[in-house]
N, C-alpha and C. Protein backbone atom coordinates (compact mmCIF):
# COMPACT_ATOMS: atom_id res chain seq x y z
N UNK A 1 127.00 -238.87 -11.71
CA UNK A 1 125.68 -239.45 -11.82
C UNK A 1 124.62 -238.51 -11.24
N UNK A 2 125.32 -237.80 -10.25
CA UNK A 2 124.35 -237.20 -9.42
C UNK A 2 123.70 -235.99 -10.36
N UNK A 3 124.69 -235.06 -10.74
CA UNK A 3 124.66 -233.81 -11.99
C UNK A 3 123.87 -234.61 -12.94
N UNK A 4 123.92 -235.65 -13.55
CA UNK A 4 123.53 -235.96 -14.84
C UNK A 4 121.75 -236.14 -14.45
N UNK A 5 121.56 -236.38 -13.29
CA UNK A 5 120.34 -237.01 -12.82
C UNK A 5 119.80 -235.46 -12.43
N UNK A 6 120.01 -234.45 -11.88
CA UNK A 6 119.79 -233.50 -11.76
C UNK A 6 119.78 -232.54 -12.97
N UNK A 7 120.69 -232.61 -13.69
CA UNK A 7 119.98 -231.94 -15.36
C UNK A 7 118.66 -232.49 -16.14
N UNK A 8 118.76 -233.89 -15.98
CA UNK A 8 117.60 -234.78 -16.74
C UNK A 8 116.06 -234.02 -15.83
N UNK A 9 116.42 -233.58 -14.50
CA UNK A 9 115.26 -233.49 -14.16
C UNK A 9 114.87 -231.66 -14.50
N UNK A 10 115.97 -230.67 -14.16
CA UNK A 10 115.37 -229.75 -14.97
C UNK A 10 114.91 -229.38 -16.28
N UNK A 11 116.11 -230.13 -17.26
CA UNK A 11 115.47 -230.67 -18.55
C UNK A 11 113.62 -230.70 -18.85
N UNK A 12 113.24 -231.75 -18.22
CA UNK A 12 111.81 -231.84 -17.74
C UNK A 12 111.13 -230.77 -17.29
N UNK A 13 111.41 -230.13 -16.60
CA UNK A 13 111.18 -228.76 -15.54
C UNK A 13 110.89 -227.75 -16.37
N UNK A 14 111.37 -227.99 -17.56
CA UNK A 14 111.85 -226.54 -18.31
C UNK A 14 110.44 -226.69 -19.36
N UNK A 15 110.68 -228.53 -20.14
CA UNK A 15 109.76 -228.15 -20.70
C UNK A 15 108.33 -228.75 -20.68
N UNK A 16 108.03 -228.70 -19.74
CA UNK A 16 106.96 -228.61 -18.32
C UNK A 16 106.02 -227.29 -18.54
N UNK A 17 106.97 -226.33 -18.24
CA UNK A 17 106.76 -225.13 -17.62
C UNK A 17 106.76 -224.56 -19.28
N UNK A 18 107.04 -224.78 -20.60
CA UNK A 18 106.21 -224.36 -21.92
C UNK A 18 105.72 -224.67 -22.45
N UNK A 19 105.14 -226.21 -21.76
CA UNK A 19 103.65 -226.57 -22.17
C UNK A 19 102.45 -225.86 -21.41
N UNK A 20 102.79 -225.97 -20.40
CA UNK A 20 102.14 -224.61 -19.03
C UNK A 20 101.75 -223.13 -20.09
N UNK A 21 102.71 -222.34 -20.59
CA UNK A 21 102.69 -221.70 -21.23
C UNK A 21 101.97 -221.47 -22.41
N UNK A 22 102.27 -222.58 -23.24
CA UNK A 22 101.61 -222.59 -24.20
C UNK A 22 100.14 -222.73 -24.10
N UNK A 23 99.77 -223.54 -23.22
CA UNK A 23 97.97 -223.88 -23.08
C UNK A 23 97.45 -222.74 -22.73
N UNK A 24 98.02 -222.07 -21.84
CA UNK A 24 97.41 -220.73 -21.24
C UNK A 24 97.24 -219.81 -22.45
N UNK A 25 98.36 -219.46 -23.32
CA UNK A 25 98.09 -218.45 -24.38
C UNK A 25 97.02 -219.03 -25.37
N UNK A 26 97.04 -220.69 -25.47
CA UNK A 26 95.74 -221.06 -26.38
C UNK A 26 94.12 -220.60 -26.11
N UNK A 27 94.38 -221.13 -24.63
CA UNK A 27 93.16 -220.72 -23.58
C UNK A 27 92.81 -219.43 -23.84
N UNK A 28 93.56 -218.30 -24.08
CA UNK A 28 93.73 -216.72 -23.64
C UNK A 28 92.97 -216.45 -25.40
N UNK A 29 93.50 -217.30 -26.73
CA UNK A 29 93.23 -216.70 -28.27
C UNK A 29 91.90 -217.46 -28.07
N UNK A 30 91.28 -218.26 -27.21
CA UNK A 30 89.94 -219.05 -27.97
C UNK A 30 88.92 -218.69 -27.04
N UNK A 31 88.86 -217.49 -26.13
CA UNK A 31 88.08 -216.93 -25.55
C UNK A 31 88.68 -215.11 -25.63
N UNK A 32 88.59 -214.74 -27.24
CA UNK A 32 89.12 -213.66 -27.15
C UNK A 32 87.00 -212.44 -26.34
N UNK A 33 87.53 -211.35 -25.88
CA UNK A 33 86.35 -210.64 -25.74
C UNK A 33 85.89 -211.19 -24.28
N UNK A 34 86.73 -211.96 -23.56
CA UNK A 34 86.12 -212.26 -21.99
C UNK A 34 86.83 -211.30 -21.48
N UNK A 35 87.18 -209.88 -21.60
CA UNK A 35 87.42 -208.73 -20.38
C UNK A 35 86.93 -208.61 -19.46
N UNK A 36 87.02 -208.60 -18.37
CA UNK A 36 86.57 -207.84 -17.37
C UNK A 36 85.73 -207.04 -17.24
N UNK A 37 84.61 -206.62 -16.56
CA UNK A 37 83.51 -205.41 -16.25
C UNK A 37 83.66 -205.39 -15.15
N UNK A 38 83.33 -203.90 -14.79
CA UNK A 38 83.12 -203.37 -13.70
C UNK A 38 81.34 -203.54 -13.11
N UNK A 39 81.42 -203.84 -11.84
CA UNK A 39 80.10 -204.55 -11.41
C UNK A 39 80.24 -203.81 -10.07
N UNK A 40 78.70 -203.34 -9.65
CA UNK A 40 79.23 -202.34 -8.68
C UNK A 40 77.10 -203.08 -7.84
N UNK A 41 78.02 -203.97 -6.61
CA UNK A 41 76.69 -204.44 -5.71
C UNK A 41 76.39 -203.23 -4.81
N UNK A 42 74.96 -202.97 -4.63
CA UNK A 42 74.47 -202.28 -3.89
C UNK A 42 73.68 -202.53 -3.08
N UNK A 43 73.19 -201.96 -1.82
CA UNK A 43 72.63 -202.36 -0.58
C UNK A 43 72.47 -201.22 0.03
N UNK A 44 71.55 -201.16 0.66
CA UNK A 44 71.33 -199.51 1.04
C UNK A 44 70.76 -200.05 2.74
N UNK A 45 70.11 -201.52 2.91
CA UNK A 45 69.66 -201.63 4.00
C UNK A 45 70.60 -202.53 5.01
N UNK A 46 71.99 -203.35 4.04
CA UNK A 46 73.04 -204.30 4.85
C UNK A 46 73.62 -204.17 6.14
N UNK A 47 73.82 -204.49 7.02
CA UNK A 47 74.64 -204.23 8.38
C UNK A 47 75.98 -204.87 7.56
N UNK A 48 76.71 -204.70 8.68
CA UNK A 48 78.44 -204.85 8.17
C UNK A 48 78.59 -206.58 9.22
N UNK A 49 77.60 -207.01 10.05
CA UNK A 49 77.69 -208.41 10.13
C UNK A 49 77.51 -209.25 9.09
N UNK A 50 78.01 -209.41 7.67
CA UNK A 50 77.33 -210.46 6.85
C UNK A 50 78.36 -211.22 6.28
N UNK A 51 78.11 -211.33 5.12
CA UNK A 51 78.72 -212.61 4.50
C UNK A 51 78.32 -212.09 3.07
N UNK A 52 78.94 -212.07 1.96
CA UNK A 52 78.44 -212.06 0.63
C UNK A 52 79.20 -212.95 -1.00
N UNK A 53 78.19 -213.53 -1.56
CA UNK A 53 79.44 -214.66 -1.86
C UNK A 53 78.42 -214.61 -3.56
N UNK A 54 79.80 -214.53 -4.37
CA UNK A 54 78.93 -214.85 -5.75
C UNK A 54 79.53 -215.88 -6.65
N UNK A 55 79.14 -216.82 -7.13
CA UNK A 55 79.26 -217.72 -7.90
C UNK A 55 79.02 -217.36 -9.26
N UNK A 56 79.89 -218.32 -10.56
CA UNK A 56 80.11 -218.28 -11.70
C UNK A 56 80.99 -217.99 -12.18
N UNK A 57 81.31 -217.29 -13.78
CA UNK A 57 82.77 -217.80 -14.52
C UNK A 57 83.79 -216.97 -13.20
N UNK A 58 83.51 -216.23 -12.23
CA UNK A 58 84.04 -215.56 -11.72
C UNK A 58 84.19 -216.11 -9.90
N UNK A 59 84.33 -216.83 -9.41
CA UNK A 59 83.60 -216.47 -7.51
C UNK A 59 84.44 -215.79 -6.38
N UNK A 60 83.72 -215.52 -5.64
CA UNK A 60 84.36 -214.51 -4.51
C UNK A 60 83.46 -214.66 -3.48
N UNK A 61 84.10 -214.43 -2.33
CA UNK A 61 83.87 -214.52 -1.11
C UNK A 61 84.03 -213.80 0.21
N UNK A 62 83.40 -212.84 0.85
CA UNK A 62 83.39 -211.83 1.23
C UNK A 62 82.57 -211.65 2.81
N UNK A 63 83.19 -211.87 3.42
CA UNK A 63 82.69 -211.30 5.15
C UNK A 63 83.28 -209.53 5.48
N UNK A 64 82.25 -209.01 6.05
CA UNK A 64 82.02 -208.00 6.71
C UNK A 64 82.09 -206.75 5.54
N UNK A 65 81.00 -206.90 4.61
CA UNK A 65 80.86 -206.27 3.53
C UNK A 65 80.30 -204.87 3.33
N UNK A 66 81.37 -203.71 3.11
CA UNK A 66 80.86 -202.48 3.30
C UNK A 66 80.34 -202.38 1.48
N UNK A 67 79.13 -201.89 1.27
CA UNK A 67 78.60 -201.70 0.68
C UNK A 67 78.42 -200.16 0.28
N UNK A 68 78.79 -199.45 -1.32
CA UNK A 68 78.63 -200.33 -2.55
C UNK A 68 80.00 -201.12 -2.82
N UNK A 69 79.86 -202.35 -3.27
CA UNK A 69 81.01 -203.08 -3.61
C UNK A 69 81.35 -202.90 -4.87
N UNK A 70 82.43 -202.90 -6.05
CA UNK A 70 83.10 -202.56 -6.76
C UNK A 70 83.91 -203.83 -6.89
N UNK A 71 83.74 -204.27 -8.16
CA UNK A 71 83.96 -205.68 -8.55
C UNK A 71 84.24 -205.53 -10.01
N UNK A 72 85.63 -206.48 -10.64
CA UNK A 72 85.52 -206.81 -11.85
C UNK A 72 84.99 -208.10 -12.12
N UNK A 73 84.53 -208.43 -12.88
CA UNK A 73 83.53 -209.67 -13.81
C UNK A 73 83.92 -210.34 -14.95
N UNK A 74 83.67 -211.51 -15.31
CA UNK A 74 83.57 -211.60 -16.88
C UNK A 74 82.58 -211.57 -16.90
N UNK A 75 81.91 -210.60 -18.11
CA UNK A 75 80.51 -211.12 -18.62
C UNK A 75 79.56 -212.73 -18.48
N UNK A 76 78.39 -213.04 -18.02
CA UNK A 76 78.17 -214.62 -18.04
C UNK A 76 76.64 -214.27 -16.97
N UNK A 77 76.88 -215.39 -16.15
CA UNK A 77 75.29 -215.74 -15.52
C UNK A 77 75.93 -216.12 -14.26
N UNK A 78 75.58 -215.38 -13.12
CA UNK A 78 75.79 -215.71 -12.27
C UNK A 78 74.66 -215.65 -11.01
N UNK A 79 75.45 -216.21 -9.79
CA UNK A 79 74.50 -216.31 -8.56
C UNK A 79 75.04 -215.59 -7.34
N UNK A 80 74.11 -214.92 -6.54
CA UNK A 80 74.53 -214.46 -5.40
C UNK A 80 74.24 -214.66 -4.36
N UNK A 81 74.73 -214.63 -2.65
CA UNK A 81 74.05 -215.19 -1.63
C UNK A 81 74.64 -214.10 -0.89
N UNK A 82 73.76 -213.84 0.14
CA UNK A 82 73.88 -212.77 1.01
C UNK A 82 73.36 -213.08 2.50
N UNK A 83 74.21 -213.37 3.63
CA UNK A 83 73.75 -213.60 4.60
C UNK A 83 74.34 -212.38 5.76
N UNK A 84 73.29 -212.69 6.83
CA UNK A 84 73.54 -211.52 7.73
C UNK A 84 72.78 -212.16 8.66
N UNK A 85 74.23 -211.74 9.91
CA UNK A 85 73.91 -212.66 11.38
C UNK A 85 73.94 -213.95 11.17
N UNK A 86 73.94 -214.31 10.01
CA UNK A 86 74.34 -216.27 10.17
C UNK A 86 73.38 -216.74 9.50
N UNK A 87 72.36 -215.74 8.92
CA UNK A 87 70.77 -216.58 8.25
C UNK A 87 70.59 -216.25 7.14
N UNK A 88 70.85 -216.67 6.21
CA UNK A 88 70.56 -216.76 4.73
C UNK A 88 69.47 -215.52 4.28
N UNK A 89 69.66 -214.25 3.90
CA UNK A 89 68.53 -213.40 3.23
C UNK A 89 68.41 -213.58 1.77
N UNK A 90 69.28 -213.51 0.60
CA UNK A 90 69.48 -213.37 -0.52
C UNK A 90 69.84 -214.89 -1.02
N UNK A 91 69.25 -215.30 -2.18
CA UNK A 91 69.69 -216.15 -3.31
C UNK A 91 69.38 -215.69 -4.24
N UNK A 92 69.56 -215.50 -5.34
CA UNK A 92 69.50 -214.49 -6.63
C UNK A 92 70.49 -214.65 -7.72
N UNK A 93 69.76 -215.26 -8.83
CA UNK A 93 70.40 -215.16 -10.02
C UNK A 93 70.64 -213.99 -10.93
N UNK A 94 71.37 -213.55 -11.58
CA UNK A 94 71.72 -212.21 -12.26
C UNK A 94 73.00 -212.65 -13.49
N UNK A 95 72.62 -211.77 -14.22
CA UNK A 95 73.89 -211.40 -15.42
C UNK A 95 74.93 -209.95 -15.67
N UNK A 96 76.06 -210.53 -16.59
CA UNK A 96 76.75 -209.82 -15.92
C UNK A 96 76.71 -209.25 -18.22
N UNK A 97 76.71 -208.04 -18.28
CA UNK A 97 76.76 -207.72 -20.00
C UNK A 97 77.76 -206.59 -20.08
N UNK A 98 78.64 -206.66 -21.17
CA UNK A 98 80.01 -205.79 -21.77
C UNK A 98 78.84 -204.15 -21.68
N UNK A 99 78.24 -204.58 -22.42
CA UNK A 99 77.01 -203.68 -23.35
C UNK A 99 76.09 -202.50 -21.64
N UNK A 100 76.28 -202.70 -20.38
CA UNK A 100 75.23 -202.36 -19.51
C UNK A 100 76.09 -201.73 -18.47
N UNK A 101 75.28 -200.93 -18.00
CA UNK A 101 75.86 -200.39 -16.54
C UNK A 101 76.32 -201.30 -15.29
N UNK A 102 75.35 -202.33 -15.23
CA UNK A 102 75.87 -203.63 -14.03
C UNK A 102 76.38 -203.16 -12.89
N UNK A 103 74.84 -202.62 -12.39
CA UNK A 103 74.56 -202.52 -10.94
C UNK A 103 73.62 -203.07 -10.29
N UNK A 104 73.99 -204.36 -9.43
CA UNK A 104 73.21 -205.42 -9.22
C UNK A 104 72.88 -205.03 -7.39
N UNK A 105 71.19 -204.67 -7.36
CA UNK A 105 70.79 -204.73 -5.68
C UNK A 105 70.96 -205.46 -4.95
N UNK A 106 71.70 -205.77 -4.44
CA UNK A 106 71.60 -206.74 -3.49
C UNK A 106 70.52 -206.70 -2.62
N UNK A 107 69.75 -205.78 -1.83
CA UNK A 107 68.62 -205.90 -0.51
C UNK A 107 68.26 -204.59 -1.04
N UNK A 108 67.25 -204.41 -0.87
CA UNK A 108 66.34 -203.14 -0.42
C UNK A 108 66.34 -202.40 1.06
């Protein structure tokens, strides 16, 4: 009973794990052209006390940020926040294009 109850459940397990499969490769053909870009933040005036955090199809999160940063992307619309010493300097919307260099200032 015990074996029979323990196959029934990998049984399940198995095909679990190629419906898992399958959605992901659907997911993967109906957003063909979302590659990756290279996105390269710059800052020329940042101390290395901060915080830097960007939101959208992509987010990340980042304390003690040596600057220039070097980032892959999907193309889209995103947001950035940049704090240093604990106080909010930067909020800033930006895009991210296949087609562009995508080098986004962070501070002056």
């Amino acid at each position: 009973m015990k074996i029979l109850r323990t196959l029934i459940i990998a049984l399940l397990l198995v095909a679990y794990a190629c419906e898992i499969v399958k959605a992901q490769s659907q997911n993967q053909t109906q957003h063909p052209g979302q590659e990756l870009v290279l996105v390269t933040f710059e800052c020329q005036s940042c101390s290395e006390r901060n915080k830097f955090s960007v939101s959208g199809p992509v987010e990340f999160t980042f304390k003690k940020v040596k600057f220039p940063l070097e980032q892959k992307l999907k193309p889209g619309k995103y947001e950035m926040t940049y704090w240093q010493n604990r106080v909010q300097q930067i909020h800033l919307p930006f895009s991210i294009s296949p087609n562009s260099k995508n080098v986004i200032v962070v501070k002056d």
